[in-house]
N, C-alpha and C. Protein backbone atom coordinates (compact mmCIF):
# COMPACT_ATOMS: atom_id res chain seq x y z
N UNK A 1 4.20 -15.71 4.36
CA UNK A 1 4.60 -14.71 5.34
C UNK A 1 3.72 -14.85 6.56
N UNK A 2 4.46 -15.08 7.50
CA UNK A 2 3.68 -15.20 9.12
C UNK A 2 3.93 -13.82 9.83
N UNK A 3 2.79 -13.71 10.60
CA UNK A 3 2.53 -12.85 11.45
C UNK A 3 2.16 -13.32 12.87
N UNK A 4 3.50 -12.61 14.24
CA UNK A 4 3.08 -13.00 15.40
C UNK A 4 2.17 -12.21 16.01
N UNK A 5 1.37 -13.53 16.53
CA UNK A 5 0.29 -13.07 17.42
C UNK A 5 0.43 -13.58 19.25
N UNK A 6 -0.22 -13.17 20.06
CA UNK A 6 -0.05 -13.83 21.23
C UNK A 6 -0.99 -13.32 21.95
N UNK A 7 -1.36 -14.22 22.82
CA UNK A 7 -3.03 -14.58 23.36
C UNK A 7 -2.10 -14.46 24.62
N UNK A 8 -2.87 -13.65 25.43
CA UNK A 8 -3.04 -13.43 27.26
C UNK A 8 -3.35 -12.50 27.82
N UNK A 9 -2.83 -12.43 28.91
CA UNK A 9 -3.47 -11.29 30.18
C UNK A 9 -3.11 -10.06 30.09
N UNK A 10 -4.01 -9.37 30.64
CA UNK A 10 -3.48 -8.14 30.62
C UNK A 10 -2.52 -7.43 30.83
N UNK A 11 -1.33 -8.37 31.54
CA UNK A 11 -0.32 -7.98 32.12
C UNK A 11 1.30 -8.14 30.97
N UNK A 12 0.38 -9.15 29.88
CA UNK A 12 1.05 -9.81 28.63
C UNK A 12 0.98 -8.40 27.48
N UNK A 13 -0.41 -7.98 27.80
CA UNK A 13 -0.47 -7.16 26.68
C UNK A 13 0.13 -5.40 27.09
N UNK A 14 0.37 -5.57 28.19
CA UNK A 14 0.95 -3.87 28.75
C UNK A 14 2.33 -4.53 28.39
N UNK A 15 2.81 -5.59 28.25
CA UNK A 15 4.27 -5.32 28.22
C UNK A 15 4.92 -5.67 26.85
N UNK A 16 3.54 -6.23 26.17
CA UNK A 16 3.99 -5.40 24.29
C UNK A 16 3.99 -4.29 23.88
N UNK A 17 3.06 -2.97 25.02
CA UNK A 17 2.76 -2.08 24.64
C UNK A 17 1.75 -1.67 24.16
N UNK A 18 0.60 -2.36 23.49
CA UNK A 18 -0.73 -2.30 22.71
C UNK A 18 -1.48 -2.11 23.77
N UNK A 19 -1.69 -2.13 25.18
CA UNK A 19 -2.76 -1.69 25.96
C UNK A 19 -3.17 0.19 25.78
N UNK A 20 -4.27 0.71 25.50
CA UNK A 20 -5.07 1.66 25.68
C UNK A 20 -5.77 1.91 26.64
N UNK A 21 -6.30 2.95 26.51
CA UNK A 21 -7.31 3.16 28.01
C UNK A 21 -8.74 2.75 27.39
N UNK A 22 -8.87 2.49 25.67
CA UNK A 22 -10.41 1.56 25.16
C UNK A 22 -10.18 0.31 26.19
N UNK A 23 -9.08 -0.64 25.79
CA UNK A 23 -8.97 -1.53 26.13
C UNK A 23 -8.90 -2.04 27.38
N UNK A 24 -8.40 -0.93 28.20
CA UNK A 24 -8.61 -0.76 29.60
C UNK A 24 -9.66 -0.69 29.97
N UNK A 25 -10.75 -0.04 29.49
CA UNK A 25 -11.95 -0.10 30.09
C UNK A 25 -12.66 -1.43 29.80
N UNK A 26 -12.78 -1.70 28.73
CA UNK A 26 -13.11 -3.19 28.20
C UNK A 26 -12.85 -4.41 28.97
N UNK A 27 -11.75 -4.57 29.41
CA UNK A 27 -11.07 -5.77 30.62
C UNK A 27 -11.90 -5.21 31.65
N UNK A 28 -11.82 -4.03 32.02
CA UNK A 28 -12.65 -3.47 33.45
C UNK A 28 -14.03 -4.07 33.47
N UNK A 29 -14.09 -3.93 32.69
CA UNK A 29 -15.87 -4.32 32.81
C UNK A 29 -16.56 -5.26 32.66
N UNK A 30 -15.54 -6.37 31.48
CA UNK A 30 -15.34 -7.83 31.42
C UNK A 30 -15.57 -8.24 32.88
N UNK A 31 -14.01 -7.72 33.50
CA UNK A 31 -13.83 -8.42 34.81
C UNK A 31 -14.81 -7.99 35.81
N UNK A 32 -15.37 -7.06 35.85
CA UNK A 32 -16.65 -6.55 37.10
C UNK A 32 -18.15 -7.61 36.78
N UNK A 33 -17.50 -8.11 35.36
CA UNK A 33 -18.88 -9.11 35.44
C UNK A 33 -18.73 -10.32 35.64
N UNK A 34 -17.22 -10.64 36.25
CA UNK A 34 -17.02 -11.92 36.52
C UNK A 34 -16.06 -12.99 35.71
N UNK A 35 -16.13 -12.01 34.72
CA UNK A 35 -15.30 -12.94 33.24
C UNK A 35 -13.46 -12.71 33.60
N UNK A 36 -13.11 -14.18 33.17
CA UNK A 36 -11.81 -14.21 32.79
C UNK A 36 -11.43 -13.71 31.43
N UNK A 37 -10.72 -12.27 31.13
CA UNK A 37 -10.20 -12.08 29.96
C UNK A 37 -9.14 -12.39 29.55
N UNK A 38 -8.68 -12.93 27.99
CA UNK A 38 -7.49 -13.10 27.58
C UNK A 38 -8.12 -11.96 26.21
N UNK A 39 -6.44 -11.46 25.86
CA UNK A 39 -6.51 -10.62 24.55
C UNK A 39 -5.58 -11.19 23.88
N UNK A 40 -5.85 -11.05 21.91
CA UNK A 40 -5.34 -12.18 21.01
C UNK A 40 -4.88 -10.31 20.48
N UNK A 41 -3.41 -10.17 20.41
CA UNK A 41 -2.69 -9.12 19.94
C UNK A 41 -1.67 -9.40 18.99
N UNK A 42 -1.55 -8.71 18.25
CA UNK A 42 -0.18 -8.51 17.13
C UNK A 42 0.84 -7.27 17.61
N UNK A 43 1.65 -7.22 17.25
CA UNK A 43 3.14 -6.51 17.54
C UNK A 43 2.78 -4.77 18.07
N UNK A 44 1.22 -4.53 17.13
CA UNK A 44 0.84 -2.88 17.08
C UNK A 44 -0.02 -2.41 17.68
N UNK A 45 -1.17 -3.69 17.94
CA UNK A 45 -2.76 -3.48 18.28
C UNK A 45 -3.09 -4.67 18.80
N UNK A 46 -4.29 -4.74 19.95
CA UNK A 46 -5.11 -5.85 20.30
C UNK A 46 -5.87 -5.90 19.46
N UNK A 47 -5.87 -7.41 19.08
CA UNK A 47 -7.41 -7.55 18.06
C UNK A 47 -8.45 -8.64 18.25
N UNK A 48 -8.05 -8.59 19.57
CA UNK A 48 -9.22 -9.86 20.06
C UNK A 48 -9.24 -9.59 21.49
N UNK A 49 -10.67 -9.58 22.33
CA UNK A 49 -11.15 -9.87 23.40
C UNK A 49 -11.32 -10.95 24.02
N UNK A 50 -11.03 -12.18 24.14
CA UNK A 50 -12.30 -13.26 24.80
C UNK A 50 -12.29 -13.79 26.23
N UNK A 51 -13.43 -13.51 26.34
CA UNK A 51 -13.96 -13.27 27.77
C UNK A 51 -14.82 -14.95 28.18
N UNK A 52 -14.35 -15.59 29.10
CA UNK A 52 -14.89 -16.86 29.78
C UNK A 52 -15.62 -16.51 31.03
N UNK A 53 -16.61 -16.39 31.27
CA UNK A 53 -17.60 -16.60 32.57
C UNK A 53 -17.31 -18.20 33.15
N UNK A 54 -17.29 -18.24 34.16
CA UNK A 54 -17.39 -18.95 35.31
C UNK A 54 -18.60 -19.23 36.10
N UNK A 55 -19.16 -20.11 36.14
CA UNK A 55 -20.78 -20.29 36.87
C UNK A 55 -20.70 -21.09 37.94
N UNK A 56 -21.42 -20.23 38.54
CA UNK A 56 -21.36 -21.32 40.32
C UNK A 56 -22.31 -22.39 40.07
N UNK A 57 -22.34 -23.61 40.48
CA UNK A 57 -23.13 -24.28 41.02
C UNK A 57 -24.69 -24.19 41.35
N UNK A 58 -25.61 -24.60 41.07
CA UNK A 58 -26.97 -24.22 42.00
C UNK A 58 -26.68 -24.48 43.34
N UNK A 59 -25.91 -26.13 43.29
CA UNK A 59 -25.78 -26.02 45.12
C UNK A 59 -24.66 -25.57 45.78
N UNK A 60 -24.29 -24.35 44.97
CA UNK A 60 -23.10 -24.49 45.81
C UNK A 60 -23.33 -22.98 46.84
N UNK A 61 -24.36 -22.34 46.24
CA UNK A 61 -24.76 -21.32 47.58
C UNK A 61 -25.19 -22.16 49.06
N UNK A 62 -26.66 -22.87 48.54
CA UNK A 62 -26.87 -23.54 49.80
C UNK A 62 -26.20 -24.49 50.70
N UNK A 63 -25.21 -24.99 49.96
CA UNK A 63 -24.06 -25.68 50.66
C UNK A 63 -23.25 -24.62 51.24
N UNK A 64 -23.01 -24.05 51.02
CA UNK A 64 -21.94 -23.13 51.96
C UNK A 64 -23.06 -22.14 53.13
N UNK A 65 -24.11 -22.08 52.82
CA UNK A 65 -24.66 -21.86 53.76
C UNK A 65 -25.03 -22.57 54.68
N UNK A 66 -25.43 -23.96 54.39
CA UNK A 66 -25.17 -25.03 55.72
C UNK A 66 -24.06 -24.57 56.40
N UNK A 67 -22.89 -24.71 55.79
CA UNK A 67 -21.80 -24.97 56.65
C UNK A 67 -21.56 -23.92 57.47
N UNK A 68 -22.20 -22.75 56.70
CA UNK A 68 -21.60 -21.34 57.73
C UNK A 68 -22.56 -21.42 59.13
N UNK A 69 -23.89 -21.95 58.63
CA UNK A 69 -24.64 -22.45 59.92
C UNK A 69 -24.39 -23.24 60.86
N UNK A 70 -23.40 -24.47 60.70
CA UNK A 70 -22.85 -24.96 61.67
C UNK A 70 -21.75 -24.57 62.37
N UNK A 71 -21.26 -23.12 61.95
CA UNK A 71 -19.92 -22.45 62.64
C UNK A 71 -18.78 -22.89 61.90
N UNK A 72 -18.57 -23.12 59.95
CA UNK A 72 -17.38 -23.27 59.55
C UNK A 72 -17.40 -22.39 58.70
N UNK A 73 -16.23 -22.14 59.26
CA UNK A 73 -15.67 -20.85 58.42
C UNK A 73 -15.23 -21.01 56.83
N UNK A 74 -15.86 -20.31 56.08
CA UNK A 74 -16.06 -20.76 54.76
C UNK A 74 -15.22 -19.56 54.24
N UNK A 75 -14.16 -20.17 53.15
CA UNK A 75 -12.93 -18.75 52.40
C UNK A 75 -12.89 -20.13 50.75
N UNK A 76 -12.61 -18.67 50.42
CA UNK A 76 -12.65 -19.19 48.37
C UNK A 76 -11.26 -18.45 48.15
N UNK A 77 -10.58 -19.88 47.42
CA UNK A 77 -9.63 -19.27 46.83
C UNK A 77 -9.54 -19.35 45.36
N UNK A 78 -8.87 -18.70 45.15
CA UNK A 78 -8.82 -18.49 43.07
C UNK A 78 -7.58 -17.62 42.95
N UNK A 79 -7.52 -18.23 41.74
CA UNK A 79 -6.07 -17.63 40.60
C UNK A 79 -6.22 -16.49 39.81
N UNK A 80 -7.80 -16.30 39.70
CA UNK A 80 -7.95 -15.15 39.24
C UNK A 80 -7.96 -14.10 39.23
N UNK A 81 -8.33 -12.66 38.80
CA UNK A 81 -7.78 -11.83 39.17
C UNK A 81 -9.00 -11.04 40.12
N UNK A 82 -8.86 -9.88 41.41
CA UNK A 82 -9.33 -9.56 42.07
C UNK A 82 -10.95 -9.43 41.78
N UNK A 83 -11.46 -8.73 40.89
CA UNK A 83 -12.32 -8.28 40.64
C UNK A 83 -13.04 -9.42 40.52
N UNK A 84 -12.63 -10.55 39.62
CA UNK A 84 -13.49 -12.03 38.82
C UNK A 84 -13.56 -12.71 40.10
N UNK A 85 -12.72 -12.51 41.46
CA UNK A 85 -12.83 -13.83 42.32
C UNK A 85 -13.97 -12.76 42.98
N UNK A 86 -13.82 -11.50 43.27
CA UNK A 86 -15.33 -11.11 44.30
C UNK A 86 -16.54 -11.37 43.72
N UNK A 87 -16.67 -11.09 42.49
CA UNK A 87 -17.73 -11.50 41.51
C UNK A 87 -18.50 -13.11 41.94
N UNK A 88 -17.39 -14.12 41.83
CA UNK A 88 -17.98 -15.28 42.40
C UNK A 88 -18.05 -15.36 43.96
N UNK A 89 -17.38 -14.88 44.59
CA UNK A 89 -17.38 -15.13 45.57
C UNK A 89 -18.84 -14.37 46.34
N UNK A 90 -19.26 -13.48 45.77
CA UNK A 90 -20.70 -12.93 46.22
C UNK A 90 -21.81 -14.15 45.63
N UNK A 91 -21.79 -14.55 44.35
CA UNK A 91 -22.54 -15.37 43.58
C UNK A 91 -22.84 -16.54 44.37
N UNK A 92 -21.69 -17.07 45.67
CA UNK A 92 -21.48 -18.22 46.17
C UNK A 92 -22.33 -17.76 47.68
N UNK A 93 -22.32 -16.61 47.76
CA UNK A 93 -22.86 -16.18 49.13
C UNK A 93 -21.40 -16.24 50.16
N UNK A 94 -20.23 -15.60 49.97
CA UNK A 94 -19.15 -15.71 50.64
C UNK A 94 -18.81 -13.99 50.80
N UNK A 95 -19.80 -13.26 50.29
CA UNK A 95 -18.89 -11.63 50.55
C UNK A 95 -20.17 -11.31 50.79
């Protein structure tokens, strides 16, 4: 006997229905620290968190600070979601 499960975004798991306001806060705070969350859910309940951090570079602050010193305009783009791209994007020296 199998049981479905399915791994993704938050936007995966509001539209099985299993999102809470625990779980809501949990992604919130994941994501304010920078982390990409996926949740591993069954038909009733989330039962998995996992959270991937993203790490800048050592050089990749002082490189973008050269460049902003020579007058180029320096912009970061990402797929991720709002909160995880400001997170790096301060880390990088860009906000």
């Amino acid at each position: 006997h199998g049981m479905d499960l399915w791994l993704g975004n938050h936007r995966l798991i509001e539209s099985l229905g299993v999102c809470n306001p625990a779980l809501e806060a949990a992604l919130a705070a994941h994501e304010a620290q920078g982390h990409t969350v996926a949740v591993l859910a069954s038909r009733t309940q989330a039962l998995a968190l996992l959270a991937v951090a993203d790490t800048i570079r050592p050089s990749a602050r002082p490189a973008i600070a050269q460049l902003q010193a020579l007058g180029i305009e320096t912009t970061m783009l990402s797929g991720d979601n709002q909160a995880v791209a400001d997170t790096m994007a301060r880390a990088a020296g860009l906000a």
